[in-house]
C-alpha atoms as a PDB file:
ATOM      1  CA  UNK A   1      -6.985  18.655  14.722  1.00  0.00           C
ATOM      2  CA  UNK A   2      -7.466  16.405  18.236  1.00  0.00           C
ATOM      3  CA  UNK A   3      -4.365  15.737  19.912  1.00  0.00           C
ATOM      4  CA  UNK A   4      -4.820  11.922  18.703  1.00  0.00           C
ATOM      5  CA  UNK A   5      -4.505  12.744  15.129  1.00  0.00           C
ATOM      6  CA  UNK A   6      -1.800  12.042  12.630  1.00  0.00           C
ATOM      7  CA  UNK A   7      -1.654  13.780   9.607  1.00  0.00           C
ATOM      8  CA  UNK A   8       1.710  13.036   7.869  1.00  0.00           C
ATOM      9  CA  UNK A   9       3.177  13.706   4.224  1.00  0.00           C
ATOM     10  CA  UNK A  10       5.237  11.208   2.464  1.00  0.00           C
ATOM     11  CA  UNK A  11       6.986  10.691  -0.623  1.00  0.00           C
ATOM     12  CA  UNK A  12       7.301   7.975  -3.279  1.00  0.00           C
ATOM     13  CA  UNK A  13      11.185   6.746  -3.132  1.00  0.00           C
ATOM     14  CA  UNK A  14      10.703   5.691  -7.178  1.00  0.00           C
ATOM     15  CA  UNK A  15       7.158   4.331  -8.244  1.00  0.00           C
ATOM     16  CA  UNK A  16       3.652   2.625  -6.251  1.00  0.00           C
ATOM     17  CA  UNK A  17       1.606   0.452  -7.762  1.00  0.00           C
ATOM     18  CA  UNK A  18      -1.201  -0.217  -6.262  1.00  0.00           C
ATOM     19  CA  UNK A  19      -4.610  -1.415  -7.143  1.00  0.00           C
ATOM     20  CA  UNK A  20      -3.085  -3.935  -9.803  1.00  0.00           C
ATOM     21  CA  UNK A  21      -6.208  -6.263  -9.854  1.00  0.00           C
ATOM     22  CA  UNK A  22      -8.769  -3.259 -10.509  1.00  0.00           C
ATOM     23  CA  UNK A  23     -10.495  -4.546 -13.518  1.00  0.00           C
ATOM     24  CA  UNK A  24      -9.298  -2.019 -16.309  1.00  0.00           C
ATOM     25  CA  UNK A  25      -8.675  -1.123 -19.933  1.00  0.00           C
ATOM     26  CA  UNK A  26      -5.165  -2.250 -19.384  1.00  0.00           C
ATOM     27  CA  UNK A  27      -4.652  -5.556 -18.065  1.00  0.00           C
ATOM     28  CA  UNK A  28      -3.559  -4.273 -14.801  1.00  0.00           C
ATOM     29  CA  UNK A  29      -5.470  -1.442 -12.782  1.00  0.00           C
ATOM     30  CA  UNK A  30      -4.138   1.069 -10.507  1.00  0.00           C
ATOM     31  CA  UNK A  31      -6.548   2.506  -7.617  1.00  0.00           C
ATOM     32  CA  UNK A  32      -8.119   6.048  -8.394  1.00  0.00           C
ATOM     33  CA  UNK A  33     -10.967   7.602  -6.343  1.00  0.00           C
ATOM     34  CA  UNK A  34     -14.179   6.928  -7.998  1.00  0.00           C
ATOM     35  CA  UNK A  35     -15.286  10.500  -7.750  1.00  0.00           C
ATOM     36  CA  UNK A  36     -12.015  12.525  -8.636  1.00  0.00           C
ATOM     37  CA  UNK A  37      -9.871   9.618 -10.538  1.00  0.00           C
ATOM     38  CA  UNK A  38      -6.494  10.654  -8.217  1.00  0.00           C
ATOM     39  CA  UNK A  39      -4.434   8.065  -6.610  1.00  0.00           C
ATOM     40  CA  UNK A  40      -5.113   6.512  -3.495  1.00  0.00           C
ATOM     41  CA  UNK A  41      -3.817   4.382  -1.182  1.00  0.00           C
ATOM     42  CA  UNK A  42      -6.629   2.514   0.121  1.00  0.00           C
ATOM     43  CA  UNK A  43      -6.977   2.593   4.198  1.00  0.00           C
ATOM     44  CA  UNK A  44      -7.946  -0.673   3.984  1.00  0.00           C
ATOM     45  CA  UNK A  45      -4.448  -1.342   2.446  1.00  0.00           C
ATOM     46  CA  UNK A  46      -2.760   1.304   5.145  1.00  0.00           C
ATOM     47  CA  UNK A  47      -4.542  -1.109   7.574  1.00  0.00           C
ATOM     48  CA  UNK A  48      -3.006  -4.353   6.644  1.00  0.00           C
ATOM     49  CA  UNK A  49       0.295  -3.553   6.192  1.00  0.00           C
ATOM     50  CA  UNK A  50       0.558  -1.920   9.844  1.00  0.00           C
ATOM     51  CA  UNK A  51      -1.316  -5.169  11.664  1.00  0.00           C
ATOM     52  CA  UNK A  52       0.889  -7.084  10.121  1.00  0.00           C
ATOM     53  CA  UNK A  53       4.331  -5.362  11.976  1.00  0.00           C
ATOM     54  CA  UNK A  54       2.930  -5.299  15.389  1.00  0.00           C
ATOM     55  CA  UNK A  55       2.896  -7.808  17.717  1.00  0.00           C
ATOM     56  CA  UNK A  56      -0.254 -10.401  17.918  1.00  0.00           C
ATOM     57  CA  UNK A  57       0.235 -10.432  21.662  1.00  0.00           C
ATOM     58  CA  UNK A  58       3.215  -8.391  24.277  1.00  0.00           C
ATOM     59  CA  UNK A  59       2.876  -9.279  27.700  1.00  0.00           C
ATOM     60  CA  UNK A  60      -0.030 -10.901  27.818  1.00  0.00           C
ATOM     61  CA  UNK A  61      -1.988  -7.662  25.747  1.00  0.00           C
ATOM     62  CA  UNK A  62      -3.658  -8.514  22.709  1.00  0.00           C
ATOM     63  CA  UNK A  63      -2.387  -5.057  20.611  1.00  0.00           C
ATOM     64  CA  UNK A  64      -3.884  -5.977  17.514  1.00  0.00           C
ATOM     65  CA  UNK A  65      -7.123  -6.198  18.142  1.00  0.00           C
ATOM     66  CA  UNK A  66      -6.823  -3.349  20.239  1.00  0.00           C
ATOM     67  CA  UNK A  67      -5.946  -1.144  17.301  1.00  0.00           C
ATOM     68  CA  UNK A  68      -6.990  -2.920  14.533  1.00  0.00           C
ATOM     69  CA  UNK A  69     -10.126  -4.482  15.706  1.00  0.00           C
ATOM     70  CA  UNK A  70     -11.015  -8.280  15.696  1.00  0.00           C
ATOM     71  CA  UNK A  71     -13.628 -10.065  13.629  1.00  0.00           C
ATOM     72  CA  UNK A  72     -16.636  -9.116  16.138  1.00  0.00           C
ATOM     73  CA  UNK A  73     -15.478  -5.879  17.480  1.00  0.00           C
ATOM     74  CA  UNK A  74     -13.580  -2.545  16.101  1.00  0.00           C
ATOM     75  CA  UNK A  75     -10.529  -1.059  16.558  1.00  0.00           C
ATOM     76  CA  UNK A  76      -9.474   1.828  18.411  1.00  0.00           C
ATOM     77  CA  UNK A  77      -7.515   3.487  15.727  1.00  0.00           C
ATOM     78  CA  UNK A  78      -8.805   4.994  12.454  1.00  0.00           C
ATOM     79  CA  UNK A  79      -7.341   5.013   8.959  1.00  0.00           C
ATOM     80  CA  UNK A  80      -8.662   7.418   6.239  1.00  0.00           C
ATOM     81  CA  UNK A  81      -7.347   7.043   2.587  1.00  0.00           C
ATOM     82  CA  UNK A  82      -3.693   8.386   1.780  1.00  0.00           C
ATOM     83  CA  UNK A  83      -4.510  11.061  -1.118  1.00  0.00           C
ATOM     84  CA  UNK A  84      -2.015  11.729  -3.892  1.00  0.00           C
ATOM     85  CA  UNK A  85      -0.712  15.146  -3.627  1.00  0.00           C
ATOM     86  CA  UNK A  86      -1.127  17.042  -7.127  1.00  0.00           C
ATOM     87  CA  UNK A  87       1.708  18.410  -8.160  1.00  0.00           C
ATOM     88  CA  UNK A  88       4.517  16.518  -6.528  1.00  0.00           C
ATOM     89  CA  UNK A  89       4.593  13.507  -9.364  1.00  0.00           C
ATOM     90  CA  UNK A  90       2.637  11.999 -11.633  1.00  0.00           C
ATOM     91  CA  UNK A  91       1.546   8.960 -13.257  1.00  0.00           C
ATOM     92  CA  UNK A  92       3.937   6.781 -15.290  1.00  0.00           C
ATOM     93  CA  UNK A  93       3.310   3.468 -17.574  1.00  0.00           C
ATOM     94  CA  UNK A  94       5.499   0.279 -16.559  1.00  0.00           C
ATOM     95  CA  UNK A  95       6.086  -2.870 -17.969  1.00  0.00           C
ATOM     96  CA  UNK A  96       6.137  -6.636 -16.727  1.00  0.00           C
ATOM     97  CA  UNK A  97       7.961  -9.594 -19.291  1.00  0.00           C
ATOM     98  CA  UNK A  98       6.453 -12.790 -17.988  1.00  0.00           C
ATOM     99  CA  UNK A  99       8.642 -14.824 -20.287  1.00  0.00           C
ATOM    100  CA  UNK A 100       6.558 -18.249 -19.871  1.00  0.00           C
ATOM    101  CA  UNK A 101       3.047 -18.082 -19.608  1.00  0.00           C
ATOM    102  CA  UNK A 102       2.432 -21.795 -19.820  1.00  0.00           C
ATOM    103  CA  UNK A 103       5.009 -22.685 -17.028  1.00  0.00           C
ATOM    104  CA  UNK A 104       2.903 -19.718 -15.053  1.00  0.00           C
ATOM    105  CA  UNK A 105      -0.436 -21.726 -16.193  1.00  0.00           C
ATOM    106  CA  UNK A 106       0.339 -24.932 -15.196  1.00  0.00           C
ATOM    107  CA  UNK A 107       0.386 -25.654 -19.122  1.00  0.00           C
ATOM    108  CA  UNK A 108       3.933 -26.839 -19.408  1.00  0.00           C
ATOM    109  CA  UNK A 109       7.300 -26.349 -18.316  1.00  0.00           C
ATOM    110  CA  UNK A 110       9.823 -22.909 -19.139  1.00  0.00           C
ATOM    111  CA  UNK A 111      11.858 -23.275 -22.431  1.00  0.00           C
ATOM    112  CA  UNK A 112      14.199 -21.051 -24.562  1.00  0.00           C
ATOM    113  CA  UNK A 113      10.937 -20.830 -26.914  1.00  0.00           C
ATOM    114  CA  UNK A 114       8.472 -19.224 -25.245  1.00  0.00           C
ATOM    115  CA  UNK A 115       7.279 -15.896 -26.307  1.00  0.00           C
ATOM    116  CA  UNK A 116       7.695 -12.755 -24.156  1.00  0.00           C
ATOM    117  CA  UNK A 117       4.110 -10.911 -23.984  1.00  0.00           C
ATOM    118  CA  UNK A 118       4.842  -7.083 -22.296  1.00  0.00           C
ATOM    119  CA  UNK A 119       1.871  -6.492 -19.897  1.00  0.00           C
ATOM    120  CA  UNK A 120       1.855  -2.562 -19.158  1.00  0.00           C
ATOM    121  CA  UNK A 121       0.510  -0.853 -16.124  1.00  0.00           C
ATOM    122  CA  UNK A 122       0.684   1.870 -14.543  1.00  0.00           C
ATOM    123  CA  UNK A 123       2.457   3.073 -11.894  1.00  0.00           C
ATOM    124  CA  UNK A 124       2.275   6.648  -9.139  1.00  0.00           C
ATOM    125  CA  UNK A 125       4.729   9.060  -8.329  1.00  0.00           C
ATOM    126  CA  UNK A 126       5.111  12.098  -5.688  1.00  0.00           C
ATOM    127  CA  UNK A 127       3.885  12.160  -2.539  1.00  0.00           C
ATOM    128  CA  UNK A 128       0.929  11.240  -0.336  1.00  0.00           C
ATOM    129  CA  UNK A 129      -1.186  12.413   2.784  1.00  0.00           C
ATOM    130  CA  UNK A 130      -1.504   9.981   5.721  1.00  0.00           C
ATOM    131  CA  UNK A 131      -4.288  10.591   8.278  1.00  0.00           C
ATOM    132  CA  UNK A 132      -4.447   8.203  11.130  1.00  0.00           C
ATOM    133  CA  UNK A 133      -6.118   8.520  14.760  1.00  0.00           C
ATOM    134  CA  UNK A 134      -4.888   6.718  17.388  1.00  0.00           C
ATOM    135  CA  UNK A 135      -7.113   6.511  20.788  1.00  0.00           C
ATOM    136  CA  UNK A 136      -4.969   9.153  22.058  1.00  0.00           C
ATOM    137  CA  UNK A 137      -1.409  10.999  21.704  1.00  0.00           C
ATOM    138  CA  UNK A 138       0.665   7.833  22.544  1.00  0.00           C
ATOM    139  CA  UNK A 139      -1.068   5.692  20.617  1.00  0.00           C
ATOM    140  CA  UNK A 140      -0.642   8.288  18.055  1.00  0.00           C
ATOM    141  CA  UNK A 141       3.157   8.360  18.007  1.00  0.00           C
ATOM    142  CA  UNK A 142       3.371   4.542  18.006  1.00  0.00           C
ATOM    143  CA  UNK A 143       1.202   4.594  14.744  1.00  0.00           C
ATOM    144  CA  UNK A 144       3.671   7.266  13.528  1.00  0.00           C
ATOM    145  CA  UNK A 145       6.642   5.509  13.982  1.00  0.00           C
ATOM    146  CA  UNK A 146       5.042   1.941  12.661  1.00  0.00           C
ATOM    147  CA  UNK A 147       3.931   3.793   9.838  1.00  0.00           C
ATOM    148  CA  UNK A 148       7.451   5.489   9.383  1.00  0.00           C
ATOM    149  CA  UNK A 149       9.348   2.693  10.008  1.00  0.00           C
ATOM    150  CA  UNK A 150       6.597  -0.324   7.605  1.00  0.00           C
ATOM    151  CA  UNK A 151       6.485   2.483   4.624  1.00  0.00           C
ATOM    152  CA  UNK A 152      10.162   2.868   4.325  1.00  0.00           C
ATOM    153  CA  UNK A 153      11.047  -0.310   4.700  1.00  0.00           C
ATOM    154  CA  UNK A 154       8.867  -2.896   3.298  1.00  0.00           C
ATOM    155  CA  UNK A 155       6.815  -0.543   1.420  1.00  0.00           C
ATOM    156  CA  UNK A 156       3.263  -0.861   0.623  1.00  0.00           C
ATOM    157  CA  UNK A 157       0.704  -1.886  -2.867  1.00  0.00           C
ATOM    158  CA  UNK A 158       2.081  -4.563  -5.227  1.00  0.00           C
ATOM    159  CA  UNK A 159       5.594  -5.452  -6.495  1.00  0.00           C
ATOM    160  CA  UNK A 160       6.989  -3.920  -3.401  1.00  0.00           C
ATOM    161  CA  UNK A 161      10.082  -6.901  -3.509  1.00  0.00           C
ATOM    162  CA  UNK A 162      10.982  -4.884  -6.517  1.00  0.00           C
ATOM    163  CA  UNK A 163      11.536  -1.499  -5.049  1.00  0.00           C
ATOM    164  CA  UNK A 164       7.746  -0.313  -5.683  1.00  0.00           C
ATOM    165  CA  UNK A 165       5.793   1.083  -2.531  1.00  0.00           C
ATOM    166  CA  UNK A 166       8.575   2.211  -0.143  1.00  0.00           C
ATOM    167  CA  UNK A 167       8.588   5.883   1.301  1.00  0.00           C
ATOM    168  CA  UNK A 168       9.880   8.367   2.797  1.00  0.00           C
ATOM    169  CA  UNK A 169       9.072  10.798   5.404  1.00  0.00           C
END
């Protein structure tokens, strides 16, 4: 591999959801490739997370549009899809209680006699392949460490205030 790629294994520290609003025969989604139906982690999603922990502008440099690209130019660093390892975990159905829908809808306010409805989804486990290029070997280790450092402690995919999305490396 060129000197400016990352490839990098991590692992799930509990569950990921991801891909929650992929229409489905559940009422939630989760993301699978279209070709092979295994997890992924969208580079898109990769993408996002890391512009969002590095600074708009340090002394006077404009990093994120740099790396991430602005709305008429591209980036200098490329994101493939994080693939689910087979093998290291699995998938595994979840549950969310919303308690009261019609205080959710706008419909009413919460009360004692509103009806739980269980909405399942499901949810990944194991671990995942990262492959990132940075414009060259510095860049590289900066996305490594961002990566590191975003993944493990923020996490990444839905419900992450809960725990969901965080890894380890």
């Amino acid at each position: 591999a060129p000197a400016a790629r990352l490839v990098l294994e991590g692992k799930v520290e509990g569950r990921l959801a991801v891909g929650l609003g992929v229409e489905s025969v559940l009422e939630n989604g989760l993301r699978l490739h279209h070709t092979y139906g295994t997890p992924i982690i969208p580079a898109s999603a990769i993408k996002g997370v890391l512009r969002r922990h590095v600074p708009e502008e340090w002394e006077g440099r404009c990093y994120q549009n740099f790396l991430f690209g602005a709305q008429d130019s591209a980036g200098f660093a490329g994101f493939q899809n994080a693939w689910w390892i087979p093998g290291s975990g699995g998938l595994s159905l979840d549950v969310l209680t919303p308690h009261h829908q019609a205080y959710y809808q706008d419909k009413g306010p919460p009360t004692d006699f509103d009806m739980p409805i269980p909405v399942h989804f499901l949810t990944v486990t194991g671990s995942f392949l990262f492959v990132m290029e940075g414009p060259n070997a510095a860049w590289r280790d900066y996305l490594e460490d961002l990566l590191k450092q975003v993944l493990n402690r923020y996490g990444i995919g839905a419900k992450r205030s809960a725990g969901y999305g965080r890894f380890e490396f």
